[in-house]
N, C-alpha and C. Protein backbone atom coordinates (compact mmCIF):
# COMPACT_ATOMS: atom_id res chain seq x y z
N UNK A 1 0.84 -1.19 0.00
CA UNK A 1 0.00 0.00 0.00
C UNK A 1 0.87 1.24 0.00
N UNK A 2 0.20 1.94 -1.10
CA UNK A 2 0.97 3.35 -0.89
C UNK A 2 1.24 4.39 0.49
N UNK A 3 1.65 5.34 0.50
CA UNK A 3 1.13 6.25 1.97
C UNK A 3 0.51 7.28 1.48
N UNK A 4 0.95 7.48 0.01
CA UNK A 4 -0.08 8.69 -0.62
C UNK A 4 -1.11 8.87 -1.23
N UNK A 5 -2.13 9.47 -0.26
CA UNK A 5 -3.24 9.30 -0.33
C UNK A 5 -3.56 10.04 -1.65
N UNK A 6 -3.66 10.74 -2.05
CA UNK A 6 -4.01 10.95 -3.76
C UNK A 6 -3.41 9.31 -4.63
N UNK A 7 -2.54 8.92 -4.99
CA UNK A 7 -2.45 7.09 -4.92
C UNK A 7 -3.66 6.43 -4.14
N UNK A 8 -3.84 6.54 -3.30
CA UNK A 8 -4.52 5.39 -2.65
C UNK A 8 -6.22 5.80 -3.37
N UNK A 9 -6.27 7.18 -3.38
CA UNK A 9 -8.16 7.13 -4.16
C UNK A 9 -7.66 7.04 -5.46
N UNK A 10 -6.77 7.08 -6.41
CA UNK A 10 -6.63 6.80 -7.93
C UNK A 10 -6.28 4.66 -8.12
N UNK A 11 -5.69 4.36 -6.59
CA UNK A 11 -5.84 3.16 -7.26
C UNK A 11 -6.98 2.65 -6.41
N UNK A 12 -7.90 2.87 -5.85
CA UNK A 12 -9.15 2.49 -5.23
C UNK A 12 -10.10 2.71 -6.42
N UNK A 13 -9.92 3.77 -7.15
CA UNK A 13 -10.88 3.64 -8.32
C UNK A 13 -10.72 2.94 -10.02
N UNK A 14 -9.04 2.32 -9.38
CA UNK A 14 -9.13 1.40 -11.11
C UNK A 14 -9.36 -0.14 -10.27
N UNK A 15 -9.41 -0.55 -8.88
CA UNK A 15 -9.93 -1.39 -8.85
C UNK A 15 -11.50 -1.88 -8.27
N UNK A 16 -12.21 -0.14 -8.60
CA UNK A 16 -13.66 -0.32 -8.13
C UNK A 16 -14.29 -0.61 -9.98
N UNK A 17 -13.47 -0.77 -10.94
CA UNK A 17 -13.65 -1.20 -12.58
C UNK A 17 -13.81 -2.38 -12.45
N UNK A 18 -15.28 -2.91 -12.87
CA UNK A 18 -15.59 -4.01 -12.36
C UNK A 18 -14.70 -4.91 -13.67
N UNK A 19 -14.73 -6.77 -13.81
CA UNK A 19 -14.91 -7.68 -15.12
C UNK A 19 -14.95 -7.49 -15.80
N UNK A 20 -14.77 -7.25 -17.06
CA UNK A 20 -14.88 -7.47 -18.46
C UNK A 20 -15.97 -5.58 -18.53
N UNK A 21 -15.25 -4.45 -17.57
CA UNK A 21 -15.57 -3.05 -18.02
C UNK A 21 -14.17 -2.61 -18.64
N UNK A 22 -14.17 -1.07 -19.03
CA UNK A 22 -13.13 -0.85 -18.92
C UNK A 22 -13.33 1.21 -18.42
N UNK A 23 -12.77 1.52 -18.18
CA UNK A 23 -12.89 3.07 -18.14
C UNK A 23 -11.18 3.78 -18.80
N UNK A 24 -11.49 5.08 -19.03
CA UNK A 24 -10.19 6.23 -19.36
C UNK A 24 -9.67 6.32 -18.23
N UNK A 25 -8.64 6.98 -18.61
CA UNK A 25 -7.70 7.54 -17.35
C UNK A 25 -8.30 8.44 -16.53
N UNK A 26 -8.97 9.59 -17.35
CA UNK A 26 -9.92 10.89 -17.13
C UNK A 26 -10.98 10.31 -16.39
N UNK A 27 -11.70 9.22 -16.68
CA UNK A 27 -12.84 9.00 -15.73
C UNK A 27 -12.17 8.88 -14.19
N UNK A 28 -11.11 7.86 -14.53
CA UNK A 28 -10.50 7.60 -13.48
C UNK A 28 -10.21 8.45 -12.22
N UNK A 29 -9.35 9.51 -13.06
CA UNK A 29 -9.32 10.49 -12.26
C UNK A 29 -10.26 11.34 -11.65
N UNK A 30 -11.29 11.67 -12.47
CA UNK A 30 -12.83 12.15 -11.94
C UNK A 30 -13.14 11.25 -10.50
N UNK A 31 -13.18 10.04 -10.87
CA UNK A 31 -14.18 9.08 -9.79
C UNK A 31 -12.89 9.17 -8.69
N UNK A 32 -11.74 9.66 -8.71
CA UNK A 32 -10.68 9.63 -7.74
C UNK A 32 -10.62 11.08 -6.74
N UNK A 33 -11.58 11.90 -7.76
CA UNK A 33 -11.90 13.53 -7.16
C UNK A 33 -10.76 14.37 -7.36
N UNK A 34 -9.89 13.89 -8.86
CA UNK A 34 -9.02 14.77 -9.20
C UNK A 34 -9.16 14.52 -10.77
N UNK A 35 -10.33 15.74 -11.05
CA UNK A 35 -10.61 16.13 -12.57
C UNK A 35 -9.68 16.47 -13.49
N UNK A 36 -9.21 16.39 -14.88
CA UNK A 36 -8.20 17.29 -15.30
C UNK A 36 -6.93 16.31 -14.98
N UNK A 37 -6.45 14.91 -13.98
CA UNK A 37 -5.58 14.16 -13.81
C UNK A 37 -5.48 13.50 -14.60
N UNK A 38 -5.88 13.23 -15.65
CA UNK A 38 -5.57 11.62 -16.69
C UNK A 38 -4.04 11.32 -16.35
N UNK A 39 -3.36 12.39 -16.76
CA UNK A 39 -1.61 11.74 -17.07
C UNK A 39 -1.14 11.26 -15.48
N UNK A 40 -2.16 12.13 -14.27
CA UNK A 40 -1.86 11.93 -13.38
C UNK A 40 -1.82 10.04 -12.80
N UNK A 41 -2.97 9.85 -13.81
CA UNK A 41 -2.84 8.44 -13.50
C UNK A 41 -2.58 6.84 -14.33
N UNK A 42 -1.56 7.97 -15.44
CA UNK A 42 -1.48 7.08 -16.19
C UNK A 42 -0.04 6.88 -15.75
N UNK A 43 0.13 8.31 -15.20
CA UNK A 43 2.08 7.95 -14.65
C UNK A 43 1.88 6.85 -13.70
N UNK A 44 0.97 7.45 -12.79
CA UNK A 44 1.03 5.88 -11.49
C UNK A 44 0.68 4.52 -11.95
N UNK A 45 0.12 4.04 -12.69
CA UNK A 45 0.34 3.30 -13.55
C UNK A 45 1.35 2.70 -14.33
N UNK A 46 1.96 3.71 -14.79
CA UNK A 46 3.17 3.14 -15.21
C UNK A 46 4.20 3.02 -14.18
N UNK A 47 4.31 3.10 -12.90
CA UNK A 47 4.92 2.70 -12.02
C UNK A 47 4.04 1.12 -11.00
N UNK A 48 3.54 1.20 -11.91
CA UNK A 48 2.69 0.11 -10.71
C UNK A 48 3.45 -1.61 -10.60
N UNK A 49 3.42 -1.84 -9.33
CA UNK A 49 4.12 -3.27 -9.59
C UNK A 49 3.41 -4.03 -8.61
N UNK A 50 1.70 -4.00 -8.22
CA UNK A 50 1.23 -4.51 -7.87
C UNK A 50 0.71 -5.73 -9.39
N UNK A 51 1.25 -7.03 -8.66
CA UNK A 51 -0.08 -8.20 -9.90
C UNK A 51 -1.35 -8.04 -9.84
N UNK A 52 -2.04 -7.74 -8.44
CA UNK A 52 -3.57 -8.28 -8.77
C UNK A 52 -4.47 -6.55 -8.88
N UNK A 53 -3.81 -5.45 -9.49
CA UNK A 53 -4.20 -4.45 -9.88
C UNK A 53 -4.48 -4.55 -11.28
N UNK A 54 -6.28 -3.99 -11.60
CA UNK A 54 -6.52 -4.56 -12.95
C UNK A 54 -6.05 -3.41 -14.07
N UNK A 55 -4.93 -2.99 -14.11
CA UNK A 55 -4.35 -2.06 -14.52
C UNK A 55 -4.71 -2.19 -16.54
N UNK A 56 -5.25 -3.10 -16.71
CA UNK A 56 -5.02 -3.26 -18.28
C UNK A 56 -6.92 -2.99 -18.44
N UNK A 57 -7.64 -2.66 -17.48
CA UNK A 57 -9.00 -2.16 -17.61
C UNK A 57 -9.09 -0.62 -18.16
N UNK A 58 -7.57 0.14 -17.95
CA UNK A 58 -7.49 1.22 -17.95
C UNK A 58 -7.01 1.76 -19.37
N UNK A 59 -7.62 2.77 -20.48
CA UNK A 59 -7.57 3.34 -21.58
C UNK A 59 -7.35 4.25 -21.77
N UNK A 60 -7.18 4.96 -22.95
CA UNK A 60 -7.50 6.15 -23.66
C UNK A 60 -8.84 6.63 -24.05
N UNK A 61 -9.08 7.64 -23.48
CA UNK A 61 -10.55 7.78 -23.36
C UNK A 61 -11.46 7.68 -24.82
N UNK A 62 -10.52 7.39 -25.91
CA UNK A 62 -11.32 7.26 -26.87
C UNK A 62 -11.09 5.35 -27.03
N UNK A 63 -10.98 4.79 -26.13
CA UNK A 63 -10.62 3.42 -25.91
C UNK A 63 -9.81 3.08 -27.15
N UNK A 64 -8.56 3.47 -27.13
CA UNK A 64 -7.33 3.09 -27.70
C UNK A 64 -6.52 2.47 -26.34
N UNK A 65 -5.77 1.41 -26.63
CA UNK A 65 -4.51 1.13 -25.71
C UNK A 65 -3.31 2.14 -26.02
N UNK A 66 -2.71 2.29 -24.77
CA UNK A 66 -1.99 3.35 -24.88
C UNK A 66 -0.63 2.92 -25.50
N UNK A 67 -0.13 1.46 -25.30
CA UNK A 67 0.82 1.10 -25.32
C UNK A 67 1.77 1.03 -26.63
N UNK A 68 2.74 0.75 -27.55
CA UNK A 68 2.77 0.75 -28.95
C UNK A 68 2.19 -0.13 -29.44
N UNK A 69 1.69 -0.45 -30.40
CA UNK A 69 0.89 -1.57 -31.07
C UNK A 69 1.71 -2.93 -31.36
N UNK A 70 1.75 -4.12 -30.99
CA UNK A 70 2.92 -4.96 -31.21
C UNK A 70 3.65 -5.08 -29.82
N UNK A 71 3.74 -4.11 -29.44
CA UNK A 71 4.44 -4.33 -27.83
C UNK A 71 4.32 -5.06 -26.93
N UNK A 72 5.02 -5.45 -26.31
CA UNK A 72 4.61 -6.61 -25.04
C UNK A 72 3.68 -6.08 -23.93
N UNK A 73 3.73 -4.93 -23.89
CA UNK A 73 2.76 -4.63 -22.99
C UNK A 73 1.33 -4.12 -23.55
N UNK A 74 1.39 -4.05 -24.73
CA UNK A 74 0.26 -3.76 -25.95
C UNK A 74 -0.28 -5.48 -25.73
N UNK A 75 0.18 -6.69 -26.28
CA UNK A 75 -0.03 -7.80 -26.55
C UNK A 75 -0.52 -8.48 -25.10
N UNK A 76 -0.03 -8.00 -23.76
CA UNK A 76 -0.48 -8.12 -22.58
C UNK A 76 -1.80 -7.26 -21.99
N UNK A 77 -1.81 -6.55 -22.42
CA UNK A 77 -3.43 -6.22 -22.25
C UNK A 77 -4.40 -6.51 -23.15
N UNK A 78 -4.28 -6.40 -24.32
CA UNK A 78 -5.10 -7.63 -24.90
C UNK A 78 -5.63 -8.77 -24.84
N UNK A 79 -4.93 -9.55 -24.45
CA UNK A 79 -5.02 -10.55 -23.63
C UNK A 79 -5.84 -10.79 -22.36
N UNK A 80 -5.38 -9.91 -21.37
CA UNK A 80 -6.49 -9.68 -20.52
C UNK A 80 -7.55 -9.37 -21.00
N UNK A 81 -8.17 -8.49 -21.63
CA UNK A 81 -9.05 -7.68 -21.87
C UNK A 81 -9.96 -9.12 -22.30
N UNK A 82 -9.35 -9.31 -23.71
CA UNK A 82 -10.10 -10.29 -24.24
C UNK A 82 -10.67 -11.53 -23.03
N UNK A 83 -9.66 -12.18 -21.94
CA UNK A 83 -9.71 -13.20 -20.94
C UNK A 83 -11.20 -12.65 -20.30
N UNK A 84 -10.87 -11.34 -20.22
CA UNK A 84 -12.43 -10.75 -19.49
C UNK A 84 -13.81 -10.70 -20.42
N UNK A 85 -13.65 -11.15 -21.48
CA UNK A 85 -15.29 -11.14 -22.47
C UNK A 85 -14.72 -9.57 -23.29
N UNK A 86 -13.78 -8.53 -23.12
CA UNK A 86 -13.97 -7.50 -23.63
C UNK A 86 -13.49 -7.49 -25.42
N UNK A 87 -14.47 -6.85 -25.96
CA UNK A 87 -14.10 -6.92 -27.75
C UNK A 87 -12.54 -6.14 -27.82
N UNK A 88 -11.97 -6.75 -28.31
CA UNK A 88 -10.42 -5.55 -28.73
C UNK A 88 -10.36 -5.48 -30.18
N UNK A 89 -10.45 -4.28 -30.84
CA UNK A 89 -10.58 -4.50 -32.44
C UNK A 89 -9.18 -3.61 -33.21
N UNK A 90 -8.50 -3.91 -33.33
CA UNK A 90 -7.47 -3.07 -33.63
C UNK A 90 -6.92 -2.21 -32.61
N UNK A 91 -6.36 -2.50 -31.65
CA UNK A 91 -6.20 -1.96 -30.15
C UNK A 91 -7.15 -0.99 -29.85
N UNK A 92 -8.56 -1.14 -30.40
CA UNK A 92 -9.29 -0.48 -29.44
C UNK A 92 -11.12 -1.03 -29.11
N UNK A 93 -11.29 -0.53 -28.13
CA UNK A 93 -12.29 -1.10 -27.17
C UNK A 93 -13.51 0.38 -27.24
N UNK A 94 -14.42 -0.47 -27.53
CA UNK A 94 -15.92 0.57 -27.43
C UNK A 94 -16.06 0.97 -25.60
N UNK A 95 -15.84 2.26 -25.63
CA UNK A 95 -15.98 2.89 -24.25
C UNK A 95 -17.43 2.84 -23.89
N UNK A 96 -17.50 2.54 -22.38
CA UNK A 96 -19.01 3.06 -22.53
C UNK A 96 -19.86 4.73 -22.81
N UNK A 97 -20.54 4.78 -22.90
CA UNK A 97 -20.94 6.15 -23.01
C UNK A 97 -20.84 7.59 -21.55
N UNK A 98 -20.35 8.28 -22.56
CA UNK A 98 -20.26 9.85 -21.46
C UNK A 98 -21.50 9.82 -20.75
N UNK A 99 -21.51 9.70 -19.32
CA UNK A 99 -22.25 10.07 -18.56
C UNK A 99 -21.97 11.28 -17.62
N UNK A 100 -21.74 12.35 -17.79
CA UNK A 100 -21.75 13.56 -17.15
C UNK A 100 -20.34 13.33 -16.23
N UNK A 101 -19.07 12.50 -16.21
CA UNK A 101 -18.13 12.24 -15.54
C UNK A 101 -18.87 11.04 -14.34
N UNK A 102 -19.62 10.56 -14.68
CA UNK A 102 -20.29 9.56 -13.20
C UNK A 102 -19.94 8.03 -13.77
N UNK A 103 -18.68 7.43 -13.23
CA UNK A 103 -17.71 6.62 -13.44
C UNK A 103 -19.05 5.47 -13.25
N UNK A 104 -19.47 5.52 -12.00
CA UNK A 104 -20.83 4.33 -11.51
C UNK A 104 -21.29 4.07 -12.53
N UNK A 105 -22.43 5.09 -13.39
CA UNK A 105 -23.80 5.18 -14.19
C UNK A 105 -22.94 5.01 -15.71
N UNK A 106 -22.10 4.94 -15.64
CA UNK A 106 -21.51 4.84 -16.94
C UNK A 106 -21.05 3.35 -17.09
N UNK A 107 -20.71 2.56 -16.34
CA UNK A 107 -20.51 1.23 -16.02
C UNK A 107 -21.52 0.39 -15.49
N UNK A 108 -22.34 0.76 -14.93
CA UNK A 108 -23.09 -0.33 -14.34
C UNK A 108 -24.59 0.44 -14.81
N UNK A 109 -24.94 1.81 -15.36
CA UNK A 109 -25.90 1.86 -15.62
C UNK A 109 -26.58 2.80 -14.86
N UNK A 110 -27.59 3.14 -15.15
CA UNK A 110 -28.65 4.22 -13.97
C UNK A 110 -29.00 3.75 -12.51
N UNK A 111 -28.87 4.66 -11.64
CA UNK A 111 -29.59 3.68 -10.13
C UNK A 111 -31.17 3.21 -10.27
N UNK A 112 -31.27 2.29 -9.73
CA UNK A 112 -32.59 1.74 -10.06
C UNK A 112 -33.10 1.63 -8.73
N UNK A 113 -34.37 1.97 -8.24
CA UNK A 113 -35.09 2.02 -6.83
C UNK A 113 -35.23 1.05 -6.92
């Protein structure tokens, strides 16, 4: 575990990305309560050396992989992605739809009474 708490709500919210979802960096950072962070959490990311962090759920908000195409770490999230049910079509993945920045309703849908 990190001690820094800006870390600890950016990786609390790539592993509140449920199975076979995926979200942007930007949502990420939204649902982490730091708007305007994408790179912020794409750097921590690229430092990450936790295994069971679902770090390959995480995109380019126009669901491109960020990685080079061919790359081992390109060819490793693919992999996952696909392991999870997710379509990968030319390194990229249908995002779900803009919901006003609401990471929840955009993944799992509207609240339902």
């Amino acid at each position: 575990m990190s001690a820094d708490p800006i870390a600890e709500r950016i990786l609390a919210a790539i592993r509140a990305v449920p199975r076979g979802a995926v979200a942007g960096y930007g949502q990420i950072a939204r649902r982490a309560g730091l708007p305007g962070r994408a790179r912020l959490v794409a750097r921590l990311l690229s430092g990450n050396d936790d295994p069971a962090l679902p770090w390959h759920r995480i995109l380019r908000s126009d669901g491109r992989i960020a990685f080079p195409a061919g790359s081992r770490g390109f060819r490793e999230q693919v992999r996952r992605l696909r392991a999870e049910g997710v379509v990968v079509d030319k390194g990229r993945v249908r995002m779900p739809p803009a919901t006003d920045g609401d990471l929840d309703a955009a993944l799992w849908g509207p609240a339902r009474d």
